[in-house]
PDBML (XML) file of the C-alpha atoms, coordinates in Angstrom:
<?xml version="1.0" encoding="UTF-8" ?>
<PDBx:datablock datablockName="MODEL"
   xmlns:PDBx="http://pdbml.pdb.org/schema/pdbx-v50.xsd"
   xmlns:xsi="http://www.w3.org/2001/XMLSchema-instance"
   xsi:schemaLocation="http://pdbml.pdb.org/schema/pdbx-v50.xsd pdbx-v50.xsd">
   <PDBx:atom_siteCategory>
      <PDBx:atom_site id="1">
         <PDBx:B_iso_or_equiv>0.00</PDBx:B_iso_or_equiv>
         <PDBx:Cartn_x>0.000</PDBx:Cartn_x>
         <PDBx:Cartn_y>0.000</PDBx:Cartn_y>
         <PDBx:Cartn_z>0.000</PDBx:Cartn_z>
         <PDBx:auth_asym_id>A</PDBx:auth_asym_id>
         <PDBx:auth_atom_id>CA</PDBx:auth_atom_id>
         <PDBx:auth_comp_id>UNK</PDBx:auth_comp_id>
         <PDBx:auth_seq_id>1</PDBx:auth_seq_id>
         <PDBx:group_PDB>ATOM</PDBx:group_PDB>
         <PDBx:label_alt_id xsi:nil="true" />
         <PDBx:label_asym_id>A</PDBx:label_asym_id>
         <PDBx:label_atom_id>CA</PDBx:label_atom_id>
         <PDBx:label_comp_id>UNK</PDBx:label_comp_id>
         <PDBx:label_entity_id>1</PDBx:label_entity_id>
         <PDBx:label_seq_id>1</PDBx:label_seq_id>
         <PDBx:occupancy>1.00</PDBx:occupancy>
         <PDBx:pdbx_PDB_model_num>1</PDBx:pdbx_PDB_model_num>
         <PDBx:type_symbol>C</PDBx:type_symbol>
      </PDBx:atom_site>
      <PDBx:atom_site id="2">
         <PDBx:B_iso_or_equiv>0.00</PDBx:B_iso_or_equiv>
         <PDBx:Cartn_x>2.999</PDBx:Cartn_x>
         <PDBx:Cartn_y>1.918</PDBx:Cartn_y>
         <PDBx:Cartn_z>0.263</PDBx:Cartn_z>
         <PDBx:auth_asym_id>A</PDBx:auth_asym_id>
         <PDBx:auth_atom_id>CA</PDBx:auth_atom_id>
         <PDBx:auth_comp_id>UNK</PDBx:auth_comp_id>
         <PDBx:auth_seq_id>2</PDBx:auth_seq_id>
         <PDBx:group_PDB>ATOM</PDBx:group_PDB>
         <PDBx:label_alt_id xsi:nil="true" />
         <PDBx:label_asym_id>A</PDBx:label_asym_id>
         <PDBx:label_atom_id>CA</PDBx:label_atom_id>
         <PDBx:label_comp_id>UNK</PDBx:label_comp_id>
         <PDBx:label_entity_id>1</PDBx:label_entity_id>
         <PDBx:label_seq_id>2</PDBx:label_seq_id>
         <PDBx:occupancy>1.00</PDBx:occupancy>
         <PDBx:pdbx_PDB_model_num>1</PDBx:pdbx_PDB_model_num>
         <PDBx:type_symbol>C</PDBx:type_symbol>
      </PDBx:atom_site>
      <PDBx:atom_site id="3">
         <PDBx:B_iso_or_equiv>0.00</PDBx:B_iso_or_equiv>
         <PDBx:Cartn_x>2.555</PDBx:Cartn_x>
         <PDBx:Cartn_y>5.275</PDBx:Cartn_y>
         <PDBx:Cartn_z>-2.157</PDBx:Cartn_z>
         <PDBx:auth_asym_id>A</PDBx:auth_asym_id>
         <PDBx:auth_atom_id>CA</PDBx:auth_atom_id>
         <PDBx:auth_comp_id>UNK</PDBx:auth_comp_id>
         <PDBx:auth_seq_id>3</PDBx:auth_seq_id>
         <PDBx:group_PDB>ATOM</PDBx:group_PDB>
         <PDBx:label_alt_id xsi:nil="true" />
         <PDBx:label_asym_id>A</PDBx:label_asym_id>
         <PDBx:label_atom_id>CA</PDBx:label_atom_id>
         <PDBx:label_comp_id>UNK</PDBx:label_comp_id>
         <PDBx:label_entity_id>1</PDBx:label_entity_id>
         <PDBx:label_seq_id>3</PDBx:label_seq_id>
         <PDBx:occupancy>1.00</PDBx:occupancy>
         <PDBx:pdbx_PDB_model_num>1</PDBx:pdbx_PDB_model_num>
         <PDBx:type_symbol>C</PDBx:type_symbol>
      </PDBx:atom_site>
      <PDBx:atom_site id="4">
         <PDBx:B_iso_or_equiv>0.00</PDBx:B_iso_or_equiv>
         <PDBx:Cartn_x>2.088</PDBx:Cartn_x>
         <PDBx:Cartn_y>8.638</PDBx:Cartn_y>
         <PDBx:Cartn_z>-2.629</PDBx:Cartn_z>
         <PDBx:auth_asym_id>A</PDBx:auth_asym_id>
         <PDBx:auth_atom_id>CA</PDBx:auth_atom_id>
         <PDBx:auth_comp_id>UNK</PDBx:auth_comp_id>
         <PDBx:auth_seq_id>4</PDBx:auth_seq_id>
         <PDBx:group_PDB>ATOM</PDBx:group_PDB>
         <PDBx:label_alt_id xsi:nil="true" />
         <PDBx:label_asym_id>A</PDBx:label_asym_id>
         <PDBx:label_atom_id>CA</PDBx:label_atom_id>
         <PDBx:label_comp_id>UNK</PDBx:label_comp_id>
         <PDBx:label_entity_id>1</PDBx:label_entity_id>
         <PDBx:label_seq_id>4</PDBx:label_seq_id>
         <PDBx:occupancy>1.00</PDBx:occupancy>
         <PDBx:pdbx_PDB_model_num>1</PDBx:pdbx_PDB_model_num>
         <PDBx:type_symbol>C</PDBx:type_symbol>
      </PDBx:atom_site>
      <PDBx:atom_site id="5">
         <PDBx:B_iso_or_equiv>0.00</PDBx:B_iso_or_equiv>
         <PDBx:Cartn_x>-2.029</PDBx:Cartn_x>
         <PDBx:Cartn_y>9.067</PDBx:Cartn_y>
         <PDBx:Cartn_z>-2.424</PDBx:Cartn_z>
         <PDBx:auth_asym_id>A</PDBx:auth_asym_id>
         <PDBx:auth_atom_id>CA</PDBx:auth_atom_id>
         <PDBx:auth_comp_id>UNK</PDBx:auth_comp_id>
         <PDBx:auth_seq_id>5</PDBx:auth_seq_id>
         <PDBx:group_PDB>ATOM</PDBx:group_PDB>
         <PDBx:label_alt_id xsi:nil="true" />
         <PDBx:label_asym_id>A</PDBx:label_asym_id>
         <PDBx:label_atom_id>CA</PDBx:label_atom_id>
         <PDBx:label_comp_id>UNK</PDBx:label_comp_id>
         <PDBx:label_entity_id>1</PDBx:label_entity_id>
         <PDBx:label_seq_id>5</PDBx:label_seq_id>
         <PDBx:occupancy>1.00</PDBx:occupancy>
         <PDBx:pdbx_PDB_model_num>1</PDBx:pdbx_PDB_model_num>
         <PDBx:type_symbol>C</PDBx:type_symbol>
      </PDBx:atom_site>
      <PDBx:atom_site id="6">
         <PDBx:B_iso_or_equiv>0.00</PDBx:B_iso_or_equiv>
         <PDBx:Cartn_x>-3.776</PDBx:Cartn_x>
         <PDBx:Cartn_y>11.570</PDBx:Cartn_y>
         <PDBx:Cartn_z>-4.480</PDBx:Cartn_z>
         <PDBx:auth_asym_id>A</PDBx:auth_asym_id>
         <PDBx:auth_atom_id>CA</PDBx:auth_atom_id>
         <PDBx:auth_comp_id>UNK</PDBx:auth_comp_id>
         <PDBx:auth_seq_id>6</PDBx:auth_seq_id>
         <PDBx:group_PDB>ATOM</PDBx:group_PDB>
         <PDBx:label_alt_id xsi:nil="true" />
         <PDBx:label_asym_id>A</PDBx:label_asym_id>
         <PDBx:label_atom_id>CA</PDBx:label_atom_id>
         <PDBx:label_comp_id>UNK</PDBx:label_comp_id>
         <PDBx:label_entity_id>1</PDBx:label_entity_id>
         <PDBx:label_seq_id>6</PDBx:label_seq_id>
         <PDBx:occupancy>1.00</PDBx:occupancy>
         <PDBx:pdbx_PDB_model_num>1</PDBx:pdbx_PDB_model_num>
         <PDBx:type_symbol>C</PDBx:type_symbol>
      </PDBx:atom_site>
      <PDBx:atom_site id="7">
         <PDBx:B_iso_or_equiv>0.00</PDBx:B_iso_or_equiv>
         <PDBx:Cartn_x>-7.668</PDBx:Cartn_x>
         <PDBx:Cartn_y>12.727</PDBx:Cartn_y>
         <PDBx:Cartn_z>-4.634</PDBx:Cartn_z>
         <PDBx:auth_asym_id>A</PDBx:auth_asym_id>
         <PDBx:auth_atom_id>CA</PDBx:auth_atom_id>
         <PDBx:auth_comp_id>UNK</PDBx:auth_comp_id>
         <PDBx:auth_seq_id>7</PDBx:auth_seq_id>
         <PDBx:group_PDB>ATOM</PDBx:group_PDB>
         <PDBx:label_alt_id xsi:nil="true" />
         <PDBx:label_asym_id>A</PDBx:label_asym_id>
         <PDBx:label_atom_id>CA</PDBx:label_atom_id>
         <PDBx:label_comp_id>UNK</PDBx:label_comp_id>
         <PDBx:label_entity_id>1</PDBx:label_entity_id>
         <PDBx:label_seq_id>7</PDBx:label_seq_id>
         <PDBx:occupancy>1.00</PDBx:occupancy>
         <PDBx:pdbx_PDB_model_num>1</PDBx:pdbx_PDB_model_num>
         <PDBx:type_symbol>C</PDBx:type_symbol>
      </PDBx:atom_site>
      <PDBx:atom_site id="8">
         <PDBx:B_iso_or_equiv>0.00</PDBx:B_iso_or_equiv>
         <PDBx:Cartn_x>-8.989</PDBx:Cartn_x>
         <PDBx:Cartn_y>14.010</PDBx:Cartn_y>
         <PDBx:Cartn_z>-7.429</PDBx:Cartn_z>
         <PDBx:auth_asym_id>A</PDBx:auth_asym_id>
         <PDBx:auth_atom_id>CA</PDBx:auth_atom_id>
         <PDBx:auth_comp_id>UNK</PDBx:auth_comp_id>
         <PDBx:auth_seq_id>8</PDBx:auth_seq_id>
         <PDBx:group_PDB>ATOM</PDBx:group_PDB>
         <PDBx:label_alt_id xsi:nil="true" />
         <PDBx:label_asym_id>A</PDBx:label_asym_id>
         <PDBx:label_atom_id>CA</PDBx:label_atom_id>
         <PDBx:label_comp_id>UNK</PDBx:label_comp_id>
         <PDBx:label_entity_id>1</PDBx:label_entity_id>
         <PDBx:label_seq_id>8</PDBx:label_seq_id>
         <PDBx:occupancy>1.00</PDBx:occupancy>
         <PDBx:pdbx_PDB_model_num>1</PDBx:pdbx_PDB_model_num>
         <PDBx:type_symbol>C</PDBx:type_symbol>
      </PDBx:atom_site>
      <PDBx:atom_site id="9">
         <PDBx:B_iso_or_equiv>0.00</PDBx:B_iso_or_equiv>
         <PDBx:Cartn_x>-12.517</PDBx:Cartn_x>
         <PDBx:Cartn_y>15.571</PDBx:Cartn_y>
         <PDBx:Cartn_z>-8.335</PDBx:Cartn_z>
         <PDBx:auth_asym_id>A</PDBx:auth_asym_id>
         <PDBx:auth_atom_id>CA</PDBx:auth_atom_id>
         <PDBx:auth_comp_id>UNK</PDBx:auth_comp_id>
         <PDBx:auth_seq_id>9</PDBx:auth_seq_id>
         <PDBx:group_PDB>ATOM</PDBx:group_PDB>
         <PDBx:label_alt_id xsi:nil="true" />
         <PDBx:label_asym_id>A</PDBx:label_asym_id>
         <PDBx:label_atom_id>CA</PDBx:label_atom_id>
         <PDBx:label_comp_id>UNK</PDBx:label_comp_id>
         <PDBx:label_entity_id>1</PDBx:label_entity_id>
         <PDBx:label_seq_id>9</PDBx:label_seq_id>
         <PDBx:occupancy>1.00</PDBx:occupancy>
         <PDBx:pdbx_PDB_model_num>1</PDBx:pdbx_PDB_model_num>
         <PDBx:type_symbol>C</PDBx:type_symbol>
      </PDBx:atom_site>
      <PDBx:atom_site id="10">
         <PDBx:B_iso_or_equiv>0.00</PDBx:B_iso_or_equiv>
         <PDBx:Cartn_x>-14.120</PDBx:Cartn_x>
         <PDBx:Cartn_y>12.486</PDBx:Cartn_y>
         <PDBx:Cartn_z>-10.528</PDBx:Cartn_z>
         <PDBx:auth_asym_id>A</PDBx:auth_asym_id>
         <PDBx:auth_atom_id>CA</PDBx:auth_atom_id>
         <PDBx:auth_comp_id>UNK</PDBx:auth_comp_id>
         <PDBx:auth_seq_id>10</PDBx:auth_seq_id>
         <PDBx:group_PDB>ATOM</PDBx:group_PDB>
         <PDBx:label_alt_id xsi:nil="true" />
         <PDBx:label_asym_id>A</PDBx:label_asym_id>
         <PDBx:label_atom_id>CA</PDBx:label_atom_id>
         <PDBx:label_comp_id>UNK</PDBx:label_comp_id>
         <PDBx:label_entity_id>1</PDBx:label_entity_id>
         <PDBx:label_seq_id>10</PDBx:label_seq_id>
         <PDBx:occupancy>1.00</PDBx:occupancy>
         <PDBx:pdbx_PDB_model_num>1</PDBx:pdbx_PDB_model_num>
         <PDBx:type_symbol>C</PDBx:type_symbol>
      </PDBx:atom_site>
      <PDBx:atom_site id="11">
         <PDBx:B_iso_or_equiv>0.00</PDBx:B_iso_or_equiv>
         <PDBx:Cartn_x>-16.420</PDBx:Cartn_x>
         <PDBx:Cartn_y>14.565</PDBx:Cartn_y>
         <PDBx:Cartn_z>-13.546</PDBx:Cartn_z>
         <PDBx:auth_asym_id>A</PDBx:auth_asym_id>
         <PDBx:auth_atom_id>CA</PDBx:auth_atom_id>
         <PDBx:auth_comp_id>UNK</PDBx:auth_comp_id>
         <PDBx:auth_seq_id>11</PDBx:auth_seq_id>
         <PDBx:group_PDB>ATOM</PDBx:group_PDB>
         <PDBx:label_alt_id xsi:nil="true" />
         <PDBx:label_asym_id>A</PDBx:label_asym_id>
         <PDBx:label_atom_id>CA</PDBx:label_atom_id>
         <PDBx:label_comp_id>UNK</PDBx:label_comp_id>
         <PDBx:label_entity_id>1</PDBx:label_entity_id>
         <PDBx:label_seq_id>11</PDBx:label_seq_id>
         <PDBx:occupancy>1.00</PDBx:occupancy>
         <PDBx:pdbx_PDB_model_num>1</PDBx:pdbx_PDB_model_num>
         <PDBx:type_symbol>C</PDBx:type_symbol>
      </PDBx:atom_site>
      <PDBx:atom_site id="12">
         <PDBx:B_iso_or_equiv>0.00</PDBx:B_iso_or_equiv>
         <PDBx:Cartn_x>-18.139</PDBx:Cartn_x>
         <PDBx:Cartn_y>11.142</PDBx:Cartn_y>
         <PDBx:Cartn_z>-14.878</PDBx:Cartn_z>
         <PDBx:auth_asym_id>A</PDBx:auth_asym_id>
         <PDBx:auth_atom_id>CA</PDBx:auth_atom_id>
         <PDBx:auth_comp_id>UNK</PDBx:auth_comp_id>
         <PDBx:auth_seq_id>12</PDBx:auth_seq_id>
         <PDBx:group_PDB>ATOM</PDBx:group_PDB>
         <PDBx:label_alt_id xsi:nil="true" />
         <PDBx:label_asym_id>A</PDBx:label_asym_id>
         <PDBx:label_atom_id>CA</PDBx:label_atom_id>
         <PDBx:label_comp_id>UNK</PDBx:label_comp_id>
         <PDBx:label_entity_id>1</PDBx:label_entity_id>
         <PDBx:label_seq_id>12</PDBx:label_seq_id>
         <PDBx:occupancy>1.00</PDBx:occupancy>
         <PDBx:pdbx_PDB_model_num>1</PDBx:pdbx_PDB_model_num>
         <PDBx:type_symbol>C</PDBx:type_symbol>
      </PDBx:atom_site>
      <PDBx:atom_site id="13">
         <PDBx:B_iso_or_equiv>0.00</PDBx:B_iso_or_equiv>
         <PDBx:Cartn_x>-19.055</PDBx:Cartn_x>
         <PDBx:Cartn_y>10.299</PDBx:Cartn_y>
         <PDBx:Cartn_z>-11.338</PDBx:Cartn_z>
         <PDBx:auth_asym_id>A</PDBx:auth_asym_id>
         <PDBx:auth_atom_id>CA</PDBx:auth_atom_id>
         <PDBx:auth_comp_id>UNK</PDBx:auth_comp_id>
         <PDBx:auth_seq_id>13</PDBx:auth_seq_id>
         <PDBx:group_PDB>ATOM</PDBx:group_PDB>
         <PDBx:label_alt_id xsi:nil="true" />
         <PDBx:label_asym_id>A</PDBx:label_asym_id>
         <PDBx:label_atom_id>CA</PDBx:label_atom_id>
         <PDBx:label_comp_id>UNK</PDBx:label_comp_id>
         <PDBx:label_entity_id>1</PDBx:label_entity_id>
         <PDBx:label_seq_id>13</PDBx:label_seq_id>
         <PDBx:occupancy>1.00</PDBx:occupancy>
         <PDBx:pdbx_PDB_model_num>1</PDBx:pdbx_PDB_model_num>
         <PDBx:type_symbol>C</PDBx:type_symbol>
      </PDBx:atom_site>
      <PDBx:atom_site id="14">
         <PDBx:B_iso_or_equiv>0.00</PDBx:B_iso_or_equiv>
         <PDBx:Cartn_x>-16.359</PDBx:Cartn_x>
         <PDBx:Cartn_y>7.364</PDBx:Cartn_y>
         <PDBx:Cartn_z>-10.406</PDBx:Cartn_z>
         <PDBx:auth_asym_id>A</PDBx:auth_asym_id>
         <PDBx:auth_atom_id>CA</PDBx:auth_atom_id>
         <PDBx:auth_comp_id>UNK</PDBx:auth_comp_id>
         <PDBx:auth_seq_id>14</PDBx:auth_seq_id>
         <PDBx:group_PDB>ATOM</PDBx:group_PDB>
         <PDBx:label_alt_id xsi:nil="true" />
         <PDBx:label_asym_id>A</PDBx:label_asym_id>
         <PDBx:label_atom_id>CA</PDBx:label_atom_id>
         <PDBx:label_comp_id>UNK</PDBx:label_comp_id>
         <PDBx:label_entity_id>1</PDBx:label_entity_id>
         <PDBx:label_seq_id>14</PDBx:label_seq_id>
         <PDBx:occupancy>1.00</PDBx:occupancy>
         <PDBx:pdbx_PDB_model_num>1</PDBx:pdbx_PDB_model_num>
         <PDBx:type_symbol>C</PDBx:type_symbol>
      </PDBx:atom_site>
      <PDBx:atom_site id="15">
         <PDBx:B_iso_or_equiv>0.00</PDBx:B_iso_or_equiv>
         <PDBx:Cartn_x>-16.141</PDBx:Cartn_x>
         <PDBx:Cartn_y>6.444</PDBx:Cartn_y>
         <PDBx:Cartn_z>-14.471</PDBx:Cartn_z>
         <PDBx:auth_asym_id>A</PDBx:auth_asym_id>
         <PDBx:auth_atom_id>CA</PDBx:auth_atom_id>
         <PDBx:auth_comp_id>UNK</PDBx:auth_comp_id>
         <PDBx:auth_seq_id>15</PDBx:auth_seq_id>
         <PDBx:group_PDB>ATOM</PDBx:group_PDB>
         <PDBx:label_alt_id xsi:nil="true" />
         <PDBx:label_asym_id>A</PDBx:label_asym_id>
         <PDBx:label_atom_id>CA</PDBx:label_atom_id>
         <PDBx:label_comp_id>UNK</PDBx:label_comp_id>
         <PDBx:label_entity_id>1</PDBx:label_entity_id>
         <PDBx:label_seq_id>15</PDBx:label_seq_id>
         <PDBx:occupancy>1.00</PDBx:occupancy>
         <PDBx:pdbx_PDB_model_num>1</PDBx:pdbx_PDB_model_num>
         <PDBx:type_symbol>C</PDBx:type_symbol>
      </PDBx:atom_site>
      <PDBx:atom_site id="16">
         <PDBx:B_iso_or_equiv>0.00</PDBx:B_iso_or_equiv>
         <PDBx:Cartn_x>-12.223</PDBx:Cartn_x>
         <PDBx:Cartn_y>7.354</PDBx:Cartn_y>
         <PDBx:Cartn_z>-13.768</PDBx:Cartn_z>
         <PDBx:auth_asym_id>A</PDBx:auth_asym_id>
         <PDBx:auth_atom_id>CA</PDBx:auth_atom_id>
         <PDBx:auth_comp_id>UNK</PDBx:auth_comp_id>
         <PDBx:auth_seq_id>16</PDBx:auth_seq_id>
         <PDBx:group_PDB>ATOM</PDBx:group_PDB>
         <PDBx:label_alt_id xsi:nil="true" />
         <PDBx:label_asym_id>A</PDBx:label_asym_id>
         <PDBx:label_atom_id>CA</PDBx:label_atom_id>
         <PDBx:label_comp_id>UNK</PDBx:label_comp_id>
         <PDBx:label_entity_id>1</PDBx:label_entity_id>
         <PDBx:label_seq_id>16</PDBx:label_seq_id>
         <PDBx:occupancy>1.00</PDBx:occupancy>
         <PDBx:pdbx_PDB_model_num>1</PDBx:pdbx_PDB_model_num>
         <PDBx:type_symbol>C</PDBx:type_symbol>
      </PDBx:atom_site>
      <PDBx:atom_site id="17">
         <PDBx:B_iso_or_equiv>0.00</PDBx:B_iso_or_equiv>
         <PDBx:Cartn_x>-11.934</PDBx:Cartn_x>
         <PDBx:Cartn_y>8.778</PDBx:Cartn_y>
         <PDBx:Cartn_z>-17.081</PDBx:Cartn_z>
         <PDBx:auth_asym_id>A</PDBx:auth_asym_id>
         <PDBx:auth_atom_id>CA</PDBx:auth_atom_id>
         <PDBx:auth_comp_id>UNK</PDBx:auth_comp_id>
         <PDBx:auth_seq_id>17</PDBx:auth_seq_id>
         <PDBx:group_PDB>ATOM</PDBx:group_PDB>
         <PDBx:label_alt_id xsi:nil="true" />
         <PDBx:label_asym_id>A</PDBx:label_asym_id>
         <PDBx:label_atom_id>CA</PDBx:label_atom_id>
         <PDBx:label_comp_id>UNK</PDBx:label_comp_id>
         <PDBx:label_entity_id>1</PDBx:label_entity_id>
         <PDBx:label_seq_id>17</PDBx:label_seq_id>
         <PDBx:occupancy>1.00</PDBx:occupancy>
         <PDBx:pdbx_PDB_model_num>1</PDBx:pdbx_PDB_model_num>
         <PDBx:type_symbol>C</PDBx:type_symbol>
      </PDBx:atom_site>
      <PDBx:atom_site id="18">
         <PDBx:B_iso_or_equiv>0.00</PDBx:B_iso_or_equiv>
         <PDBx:Cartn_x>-12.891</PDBx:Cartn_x>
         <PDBx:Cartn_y>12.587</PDBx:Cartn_y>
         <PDBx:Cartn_z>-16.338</PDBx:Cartn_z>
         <PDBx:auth_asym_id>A</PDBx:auth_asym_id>
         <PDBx:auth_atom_id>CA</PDBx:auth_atom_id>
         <PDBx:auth_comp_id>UNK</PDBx:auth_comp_id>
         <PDBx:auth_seq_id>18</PDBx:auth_seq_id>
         <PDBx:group_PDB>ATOM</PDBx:group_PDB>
         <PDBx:label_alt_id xsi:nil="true" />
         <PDBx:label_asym_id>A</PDBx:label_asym_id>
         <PDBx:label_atom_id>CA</PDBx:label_atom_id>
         <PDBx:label_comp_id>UNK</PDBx:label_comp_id>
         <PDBx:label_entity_id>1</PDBx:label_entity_id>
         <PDBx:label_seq_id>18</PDBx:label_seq_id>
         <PDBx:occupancy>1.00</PDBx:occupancy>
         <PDBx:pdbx_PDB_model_num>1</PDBx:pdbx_PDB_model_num>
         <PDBx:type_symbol>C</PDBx:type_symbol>
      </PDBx:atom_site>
      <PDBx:atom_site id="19">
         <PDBx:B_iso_or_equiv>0.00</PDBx:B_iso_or_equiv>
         <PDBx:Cartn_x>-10.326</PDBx:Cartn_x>
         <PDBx:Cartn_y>13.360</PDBx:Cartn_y>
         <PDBx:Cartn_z>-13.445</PDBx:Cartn_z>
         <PDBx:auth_asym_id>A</PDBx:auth_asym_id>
         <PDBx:auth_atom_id>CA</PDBx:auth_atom_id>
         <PDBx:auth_comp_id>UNK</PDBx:auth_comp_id>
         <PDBx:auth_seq_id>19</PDBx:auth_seq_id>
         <PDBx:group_PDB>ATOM</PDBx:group_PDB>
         <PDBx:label_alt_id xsi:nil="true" />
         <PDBx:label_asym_id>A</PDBx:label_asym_id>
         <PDBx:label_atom_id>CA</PDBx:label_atom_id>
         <PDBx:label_comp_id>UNK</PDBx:label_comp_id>
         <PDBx:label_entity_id>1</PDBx:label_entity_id>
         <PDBx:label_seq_id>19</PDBx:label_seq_id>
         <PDBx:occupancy>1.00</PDBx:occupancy>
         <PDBx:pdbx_PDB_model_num>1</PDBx:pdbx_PDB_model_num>
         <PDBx:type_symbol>C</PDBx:type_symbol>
      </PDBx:atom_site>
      <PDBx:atom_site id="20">
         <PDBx:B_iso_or_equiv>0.00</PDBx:B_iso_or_equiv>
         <PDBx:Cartn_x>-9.863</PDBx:Cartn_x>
         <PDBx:Cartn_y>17.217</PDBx:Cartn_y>
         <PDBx:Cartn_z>-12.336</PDBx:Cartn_z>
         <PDBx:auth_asym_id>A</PDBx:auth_asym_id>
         <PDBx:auth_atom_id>CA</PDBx:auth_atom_id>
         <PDBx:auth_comp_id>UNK</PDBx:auth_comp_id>
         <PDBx:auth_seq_id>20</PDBx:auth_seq_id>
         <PDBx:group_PDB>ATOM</PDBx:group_PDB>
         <PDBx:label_alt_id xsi:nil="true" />
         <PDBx:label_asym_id>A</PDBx:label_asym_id>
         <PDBx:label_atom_id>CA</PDBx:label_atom_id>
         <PDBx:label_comp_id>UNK</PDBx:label_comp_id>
         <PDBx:label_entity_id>1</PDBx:label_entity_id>
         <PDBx:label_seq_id>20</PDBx:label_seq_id>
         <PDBx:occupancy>1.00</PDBx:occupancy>
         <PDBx:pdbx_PDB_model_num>1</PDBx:pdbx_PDB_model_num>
         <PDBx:type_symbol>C</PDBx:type_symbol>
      </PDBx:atom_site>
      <PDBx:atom_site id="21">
         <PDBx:B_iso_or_equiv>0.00</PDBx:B_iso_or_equiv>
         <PDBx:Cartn_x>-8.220</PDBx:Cartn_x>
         <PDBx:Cartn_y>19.059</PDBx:Cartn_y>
         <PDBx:Cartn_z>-9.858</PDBx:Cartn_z>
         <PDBx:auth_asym_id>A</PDBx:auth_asym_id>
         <PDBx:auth_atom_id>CA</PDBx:auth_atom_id>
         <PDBx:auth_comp_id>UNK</PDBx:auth_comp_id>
         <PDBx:auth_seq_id>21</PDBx:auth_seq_id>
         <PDBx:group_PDB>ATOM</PDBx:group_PDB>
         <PDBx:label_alt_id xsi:nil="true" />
         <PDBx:label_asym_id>A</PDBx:label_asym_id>
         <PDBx:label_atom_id>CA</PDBx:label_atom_id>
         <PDBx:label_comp_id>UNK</PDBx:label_comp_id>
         <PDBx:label_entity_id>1</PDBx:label_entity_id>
         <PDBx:label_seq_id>21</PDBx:label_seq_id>
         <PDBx:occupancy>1.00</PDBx:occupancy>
         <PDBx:pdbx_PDB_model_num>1</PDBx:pdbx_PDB_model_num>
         <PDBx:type_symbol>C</PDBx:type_symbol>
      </PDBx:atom_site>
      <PDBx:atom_site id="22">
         <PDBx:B_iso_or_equiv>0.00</PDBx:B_iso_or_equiv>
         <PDBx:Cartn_x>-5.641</PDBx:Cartn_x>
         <PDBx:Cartn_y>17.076</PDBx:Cartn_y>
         <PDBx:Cartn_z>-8.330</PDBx:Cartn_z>
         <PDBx:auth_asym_id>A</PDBx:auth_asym_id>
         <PDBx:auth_atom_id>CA</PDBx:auth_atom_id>
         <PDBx:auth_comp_id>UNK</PDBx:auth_comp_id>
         <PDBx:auth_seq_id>22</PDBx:auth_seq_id>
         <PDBx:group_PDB>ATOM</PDBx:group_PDB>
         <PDBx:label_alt_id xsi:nil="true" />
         <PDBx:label_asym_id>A</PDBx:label_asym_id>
         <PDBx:label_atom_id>CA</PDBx:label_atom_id>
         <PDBx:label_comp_id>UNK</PDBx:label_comp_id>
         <PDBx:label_entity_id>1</PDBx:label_entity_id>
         <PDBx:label_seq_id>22</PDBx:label_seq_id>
         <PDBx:occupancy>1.00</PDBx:occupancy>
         <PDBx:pdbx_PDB_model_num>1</PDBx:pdbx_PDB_model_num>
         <PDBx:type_symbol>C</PDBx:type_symbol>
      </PDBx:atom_site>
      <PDBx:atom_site id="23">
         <PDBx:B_iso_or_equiv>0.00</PDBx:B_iso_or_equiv>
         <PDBx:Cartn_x>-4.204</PDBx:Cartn_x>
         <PDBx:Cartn_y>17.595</PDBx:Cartn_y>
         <PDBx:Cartn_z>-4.592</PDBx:Cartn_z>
         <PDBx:auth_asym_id>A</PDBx:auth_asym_id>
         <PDBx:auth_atom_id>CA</PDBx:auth_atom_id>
         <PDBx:auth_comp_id>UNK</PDBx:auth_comp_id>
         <PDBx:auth_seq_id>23</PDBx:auth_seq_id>
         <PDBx:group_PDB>ATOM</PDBx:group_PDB>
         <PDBx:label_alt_id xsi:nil="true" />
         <PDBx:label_asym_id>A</PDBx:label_asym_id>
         <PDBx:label_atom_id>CA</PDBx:label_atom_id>
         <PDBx:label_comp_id>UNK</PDBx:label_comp_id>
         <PDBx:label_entity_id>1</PDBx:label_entity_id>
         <PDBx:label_seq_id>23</PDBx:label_seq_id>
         <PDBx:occupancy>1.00</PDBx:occupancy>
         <PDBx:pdbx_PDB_model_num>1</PDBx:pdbx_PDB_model_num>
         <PDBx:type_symbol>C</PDBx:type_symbol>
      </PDBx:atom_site>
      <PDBx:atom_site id="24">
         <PDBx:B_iso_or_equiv>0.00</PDBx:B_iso_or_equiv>
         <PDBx:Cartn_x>-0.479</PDBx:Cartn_x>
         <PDBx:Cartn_y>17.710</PDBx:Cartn_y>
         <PDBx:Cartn_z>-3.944</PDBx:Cartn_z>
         <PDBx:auth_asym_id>A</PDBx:auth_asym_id>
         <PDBx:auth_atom_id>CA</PDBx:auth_atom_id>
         <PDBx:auth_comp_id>UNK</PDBx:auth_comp_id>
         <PDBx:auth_seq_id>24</PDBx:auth_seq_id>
         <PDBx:group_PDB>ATOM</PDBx:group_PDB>
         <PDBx:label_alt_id xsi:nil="true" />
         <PDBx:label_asym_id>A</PDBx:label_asym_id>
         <PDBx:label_atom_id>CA</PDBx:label_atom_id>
         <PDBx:label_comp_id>UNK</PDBx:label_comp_id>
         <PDBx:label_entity_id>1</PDBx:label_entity_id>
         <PDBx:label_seq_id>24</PDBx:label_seq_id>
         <PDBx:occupancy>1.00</PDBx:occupancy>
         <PDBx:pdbx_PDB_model_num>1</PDBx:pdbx_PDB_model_num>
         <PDBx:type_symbol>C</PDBx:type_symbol>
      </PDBx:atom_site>
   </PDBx:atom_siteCategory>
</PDBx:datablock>
């Protein structure tokens, strides 16, 4: 599990395809 982890605003509603606005 060891990695950096990242959220991101999901556009197609969890279709993973759309992905916006990344956090540090």
């Amino acid at each position: 599990d060891t990695a950096v982890y990242y959220c991101a605003v999901d556009r197609d509603q969890c279709g993973f395809r759309y992905l916006e606005v990344w956090g540090q």
